[in-house]
Protein backbone atom coordinates (compact mmCIF):
# COMPACT_ATOMS: atom_id res chain seq x y z
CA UNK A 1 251.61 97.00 117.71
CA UNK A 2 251.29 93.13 117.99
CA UNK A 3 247.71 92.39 116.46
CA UNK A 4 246.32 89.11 116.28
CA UNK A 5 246.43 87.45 112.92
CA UNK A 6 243.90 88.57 109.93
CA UNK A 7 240.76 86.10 110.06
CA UNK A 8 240.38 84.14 106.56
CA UNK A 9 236.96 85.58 106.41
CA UNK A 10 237.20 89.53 106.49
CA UNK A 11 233.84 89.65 105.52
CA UNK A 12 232.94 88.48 109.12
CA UNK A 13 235.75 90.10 111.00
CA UNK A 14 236.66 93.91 110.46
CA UNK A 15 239.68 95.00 110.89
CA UNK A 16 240.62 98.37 111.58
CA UNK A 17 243.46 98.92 113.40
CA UNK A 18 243.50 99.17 117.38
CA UNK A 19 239.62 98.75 117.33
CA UNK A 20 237.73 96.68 115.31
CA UNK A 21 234.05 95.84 114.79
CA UNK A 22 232.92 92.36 114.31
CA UNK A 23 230.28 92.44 111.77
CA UNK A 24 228.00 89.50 112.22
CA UNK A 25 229.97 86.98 114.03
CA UNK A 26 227.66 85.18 116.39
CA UNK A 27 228.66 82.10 117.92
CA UNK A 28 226.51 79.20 119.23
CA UNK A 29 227.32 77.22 122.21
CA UNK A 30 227.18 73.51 122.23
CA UNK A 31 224.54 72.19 124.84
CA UNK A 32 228.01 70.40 126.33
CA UNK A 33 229.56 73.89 126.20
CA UNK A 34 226.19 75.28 127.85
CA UNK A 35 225.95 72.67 130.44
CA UNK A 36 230.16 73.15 131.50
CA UNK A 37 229.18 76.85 132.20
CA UNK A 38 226.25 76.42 133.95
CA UNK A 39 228.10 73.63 136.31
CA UNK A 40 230.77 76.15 136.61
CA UNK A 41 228.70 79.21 137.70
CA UNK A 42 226.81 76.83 140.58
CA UNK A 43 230.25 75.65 141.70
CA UNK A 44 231.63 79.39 141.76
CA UNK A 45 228.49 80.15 143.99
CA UNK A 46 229.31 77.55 146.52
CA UNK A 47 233.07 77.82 146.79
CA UNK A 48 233.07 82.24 146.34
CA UNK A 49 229.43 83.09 147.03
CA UNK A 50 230.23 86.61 145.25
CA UNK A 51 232.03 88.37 147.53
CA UNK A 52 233.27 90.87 144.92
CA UNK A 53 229.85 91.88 144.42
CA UNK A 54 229.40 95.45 145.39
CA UNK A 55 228.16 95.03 149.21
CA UNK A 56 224.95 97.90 148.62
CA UNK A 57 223.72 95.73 146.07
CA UNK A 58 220.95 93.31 147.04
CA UNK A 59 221.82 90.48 144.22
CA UNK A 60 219.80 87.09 144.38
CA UNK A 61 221.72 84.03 144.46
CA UNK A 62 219.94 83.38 141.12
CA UNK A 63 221.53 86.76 139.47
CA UNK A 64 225.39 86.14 140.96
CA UNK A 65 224.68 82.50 138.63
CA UNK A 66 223.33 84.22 135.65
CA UNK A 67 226.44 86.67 135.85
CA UNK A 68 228.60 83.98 135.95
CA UNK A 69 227.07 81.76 133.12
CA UNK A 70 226.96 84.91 130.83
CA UNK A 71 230.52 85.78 131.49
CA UNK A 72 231.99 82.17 130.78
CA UNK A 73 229.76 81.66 127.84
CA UNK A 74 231.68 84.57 126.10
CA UNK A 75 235.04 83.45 127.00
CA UNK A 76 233.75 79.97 125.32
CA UNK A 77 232.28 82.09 122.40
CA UNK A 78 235.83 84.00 121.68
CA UNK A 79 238.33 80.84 122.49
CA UNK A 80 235.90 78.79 119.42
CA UNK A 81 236.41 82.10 117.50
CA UNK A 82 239.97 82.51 117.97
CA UNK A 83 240.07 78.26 116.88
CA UNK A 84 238.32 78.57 113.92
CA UNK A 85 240.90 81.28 112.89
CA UNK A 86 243.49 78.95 113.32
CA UNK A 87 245.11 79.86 116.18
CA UNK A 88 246.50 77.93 119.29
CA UNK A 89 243.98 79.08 121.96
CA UNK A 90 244.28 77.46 125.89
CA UNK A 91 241.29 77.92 127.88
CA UNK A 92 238.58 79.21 129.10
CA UNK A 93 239.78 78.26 132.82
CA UNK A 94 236.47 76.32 134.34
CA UNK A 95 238.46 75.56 137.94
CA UNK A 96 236.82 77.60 140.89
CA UNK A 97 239.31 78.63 143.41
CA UNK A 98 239.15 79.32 146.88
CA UNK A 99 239.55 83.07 148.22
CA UNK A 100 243.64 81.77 149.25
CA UNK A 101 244.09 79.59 146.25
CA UNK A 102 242.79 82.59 143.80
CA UNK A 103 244.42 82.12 140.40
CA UNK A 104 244.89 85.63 138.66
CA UNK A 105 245.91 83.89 135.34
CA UNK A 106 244.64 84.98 132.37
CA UNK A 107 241.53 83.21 131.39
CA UNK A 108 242.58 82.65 127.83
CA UNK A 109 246.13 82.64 125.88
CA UNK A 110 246.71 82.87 122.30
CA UNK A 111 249.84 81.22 121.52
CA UNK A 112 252.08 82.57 118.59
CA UNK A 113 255.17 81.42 117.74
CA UNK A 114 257.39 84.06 119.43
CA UNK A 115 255.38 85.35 121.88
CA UNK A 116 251.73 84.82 123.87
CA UNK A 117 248.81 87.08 124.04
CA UNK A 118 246.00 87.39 126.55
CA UNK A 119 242.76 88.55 125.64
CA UNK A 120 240.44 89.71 127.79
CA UNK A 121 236.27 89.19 127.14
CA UNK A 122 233.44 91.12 128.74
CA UNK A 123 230.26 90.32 128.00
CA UNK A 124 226.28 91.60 128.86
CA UNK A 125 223.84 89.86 128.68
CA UNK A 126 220.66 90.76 126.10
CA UNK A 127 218.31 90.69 128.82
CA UNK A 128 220.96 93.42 130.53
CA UNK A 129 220.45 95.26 127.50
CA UNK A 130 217.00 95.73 128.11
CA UNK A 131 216.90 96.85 131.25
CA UNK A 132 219.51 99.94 130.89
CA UNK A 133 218.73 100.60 127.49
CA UNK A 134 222.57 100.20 126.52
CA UNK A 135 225.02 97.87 124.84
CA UNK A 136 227.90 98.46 127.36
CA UNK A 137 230.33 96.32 129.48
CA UNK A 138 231.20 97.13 132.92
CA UNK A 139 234.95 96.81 134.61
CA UNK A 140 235.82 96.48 138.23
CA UNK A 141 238.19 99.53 138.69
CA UNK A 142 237.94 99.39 142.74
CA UNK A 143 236.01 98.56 145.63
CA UNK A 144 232.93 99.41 147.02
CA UNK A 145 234.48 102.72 148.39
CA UNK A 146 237.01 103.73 145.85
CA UNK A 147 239.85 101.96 147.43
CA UNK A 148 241.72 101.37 143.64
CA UNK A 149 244.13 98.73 145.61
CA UNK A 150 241.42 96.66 146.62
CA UNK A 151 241.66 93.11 145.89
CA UNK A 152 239.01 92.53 143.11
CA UNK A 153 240.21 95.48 140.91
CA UNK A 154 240.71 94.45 137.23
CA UNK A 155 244.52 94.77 137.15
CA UNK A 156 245.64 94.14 133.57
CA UNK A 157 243.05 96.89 132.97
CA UNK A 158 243.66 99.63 135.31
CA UNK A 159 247.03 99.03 136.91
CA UNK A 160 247.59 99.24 140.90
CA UNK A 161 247.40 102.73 141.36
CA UNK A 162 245.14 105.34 140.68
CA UNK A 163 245.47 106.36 136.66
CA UNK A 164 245.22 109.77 135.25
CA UNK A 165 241.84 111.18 134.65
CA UNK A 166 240.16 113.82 132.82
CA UNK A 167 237.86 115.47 134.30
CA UNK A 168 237.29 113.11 136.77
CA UNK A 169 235.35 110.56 134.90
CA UNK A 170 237.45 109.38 131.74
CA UNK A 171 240.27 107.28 132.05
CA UNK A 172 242.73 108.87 129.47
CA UNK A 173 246.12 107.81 130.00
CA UNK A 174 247.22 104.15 129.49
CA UNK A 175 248.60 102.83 133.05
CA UNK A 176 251.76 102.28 134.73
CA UNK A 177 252.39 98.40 133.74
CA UNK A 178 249.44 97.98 132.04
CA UNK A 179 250.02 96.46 128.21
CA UNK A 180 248.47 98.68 125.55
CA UNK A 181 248.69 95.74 123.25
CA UNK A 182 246.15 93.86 125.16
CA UNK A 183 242.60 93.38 123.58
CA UNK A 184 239.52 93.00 124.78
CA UNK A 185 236.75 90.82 123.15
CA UNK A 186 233.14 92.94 123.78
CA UNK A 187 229.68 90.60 123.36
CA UNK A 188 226.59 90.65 123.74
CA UNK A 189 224.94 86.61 125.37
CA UNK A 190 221.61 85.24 125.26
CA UNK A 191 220.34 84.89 128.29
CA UNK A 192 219.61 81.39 127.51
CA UNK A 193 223.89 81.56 126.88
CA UNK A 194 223.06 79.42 123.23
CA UNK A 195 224.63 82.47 121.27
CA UNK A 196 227.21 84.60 121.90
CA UNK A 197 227.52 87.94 119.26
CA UNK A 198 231.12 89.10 118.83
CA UNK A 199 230.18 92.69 119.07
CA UNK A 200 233.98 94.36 119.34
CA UNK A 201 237.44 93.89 119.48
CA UNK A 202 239.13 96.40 121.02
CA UNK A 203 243.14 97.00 122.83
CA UNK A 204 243.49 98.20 125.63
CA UNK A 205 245.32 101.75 124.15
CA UNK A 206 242.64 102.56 121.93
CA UNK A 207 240.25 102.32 124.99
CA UNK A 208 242.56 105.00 126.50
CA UNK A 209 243.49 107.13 123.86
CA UNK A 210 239.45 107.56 123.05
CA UNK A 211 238.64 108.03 126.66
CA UNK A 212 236.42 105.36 126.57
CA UNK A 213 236.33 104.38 129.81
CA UNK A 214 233.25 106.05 132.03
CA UNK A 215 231.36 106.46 134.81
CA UNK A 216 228.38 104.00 135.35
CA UNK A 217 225.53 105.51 135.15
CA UNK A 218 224.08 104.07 138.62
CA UNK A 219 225.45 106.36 141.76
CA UNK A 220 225.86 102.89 144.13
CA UNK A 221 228.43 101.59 141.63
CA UNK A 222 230.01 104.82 140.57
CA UNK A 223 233.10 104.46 143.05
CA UNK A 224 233.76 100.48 142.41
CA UNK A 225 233.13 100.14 138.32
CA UNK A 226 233.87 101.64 134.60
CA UNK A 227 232.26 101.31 131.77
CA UNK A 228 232.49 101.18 127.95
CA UNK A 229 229.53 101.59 125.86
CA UNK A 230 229.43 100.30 121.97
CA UNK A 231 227.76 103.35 121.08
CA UNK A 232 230.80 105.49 122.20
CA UNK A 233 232.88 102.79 120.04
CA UNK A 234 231.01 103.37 116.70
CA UNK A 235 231.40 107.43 117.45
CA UNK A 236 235.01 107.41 117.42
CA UNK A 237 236.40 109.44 114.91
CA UNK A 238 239.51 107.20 114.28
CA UNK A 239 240.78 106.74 110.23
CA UNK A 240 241.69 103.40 111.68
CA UNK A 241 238.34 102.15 112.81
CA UNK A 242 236.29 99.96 110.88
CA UNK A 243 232.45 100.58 112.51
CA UNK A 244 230.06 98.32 111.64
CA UNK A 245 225.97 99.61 111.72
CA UNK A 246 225.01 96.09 111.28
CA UNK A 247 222.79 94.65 114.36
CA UNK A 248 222.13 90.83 115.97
């Protein structure tokens, strides 16, 4: 399995094979940095509005901007991460496209010498947190009414079709031209997007191996969304996992 190079500092990043737990990495954001998300999120509102959001949902204009702040800010937090390792990192992508011009480029790319990688980030934000009562990120895995070919379902994630479940609620089997290898970047944002905490790094295989992937706990996004909670992480019973109990 490709893995992305050791960090000098292991005492801030813990490896452990396919998952890994980032102990107390927390990025801060720049007030530029801050500032080039924020204009982002209000241009995304004008130019997209949100149509992907789920259509029973009654989100505020003010929300759809949060949700798009919180979300760059971690793909900010992990591009300066993946930097400061030393590695050749393009993006975050801060262009808004139209619904026809949609771009479905990867938001960042690690370069190596012989091949690229594309992580993926999710991030919640603390104030999310609160609300639920979880530390969890959420995936689009169709639309509002199941259809998995609709057009905002995550595709390096779940594939085109519909992938094999276990008991109707765990994704457990690693998709028809999905990549394994793929990570994903889990973190935790202050609402106020000046830190970012690295909370998990994570591919895409272990995610299915583990059946990690669940339903939501709300019944109007069961259909459209999947989730991963860090709690389920740190339970895995995995020689290969690294889990730290440390907390922001």
């Amino acid at each position: 399995m490709r893995r992305f190079r050791k960090p000098k500092n292991a005492g801030q990043y813990c490896t452990g094979g396919s998952i890994s737990v980032l102990c107390t990495v927390i990025i801060n954001l720049s007030p530029s940095e801050r500032r080039h998300c924020y204009e982002y999120a209000e241009k995304w509102m004008t130019v997209d509005g949100g149509r992907h959001y789920n259509r029973r949902e009654s989100t505020s204009t003010k929300k759809r901007v949060t949700d798009q702040c919180i979300g760059k800010a971690g793909e900010v937090a992990v591009s300066k991460f993946l930097q400061g390792e030393g590695l050749r990192v393009t993006g975050p992508d801060f262009e808004v496209y139209t619904p026809a011009g949609k771009s479905w480029k990867q938001d960042l790319v690690v370069h190596f010498d012989d091949h690229d990688e594309n992580p993926h980030v999710k991030s919640q934000s603390l104030s999310a947190v609160k609300i639920y009562g979880i530390v969890g990120w959420v995936f689009q895995y169709a639309d509002d009414y199941g259809n998995a070919e609709g057009s905002h379902r995550d595709w390096h994630i779940f594939g085109s079709g519909y992938p094999v479940q276990l008991n109707g609620n765990d994704l457990c089997q690693v998709p028809e031209g999905v990549n394994g290898d793929e990570k994903i970047f889990c973190c935790s944002v202050r609402d106020d997007i000046s830190q970012v905490c690295l909370r998990a790094h994570v591919s895409l295989r272990a995610l299915y191996a583990h059946a990690l992937f669940r339903l939501p706990e709300k019944n109007d996004i069961k259909l459209s969304k999947r989730v991963i909670h860090f709690s389920a992480l740190r339970r895995v019973n995995d020689p290969e996992i690294e889990i730290s109990g440390q907390q922001w």
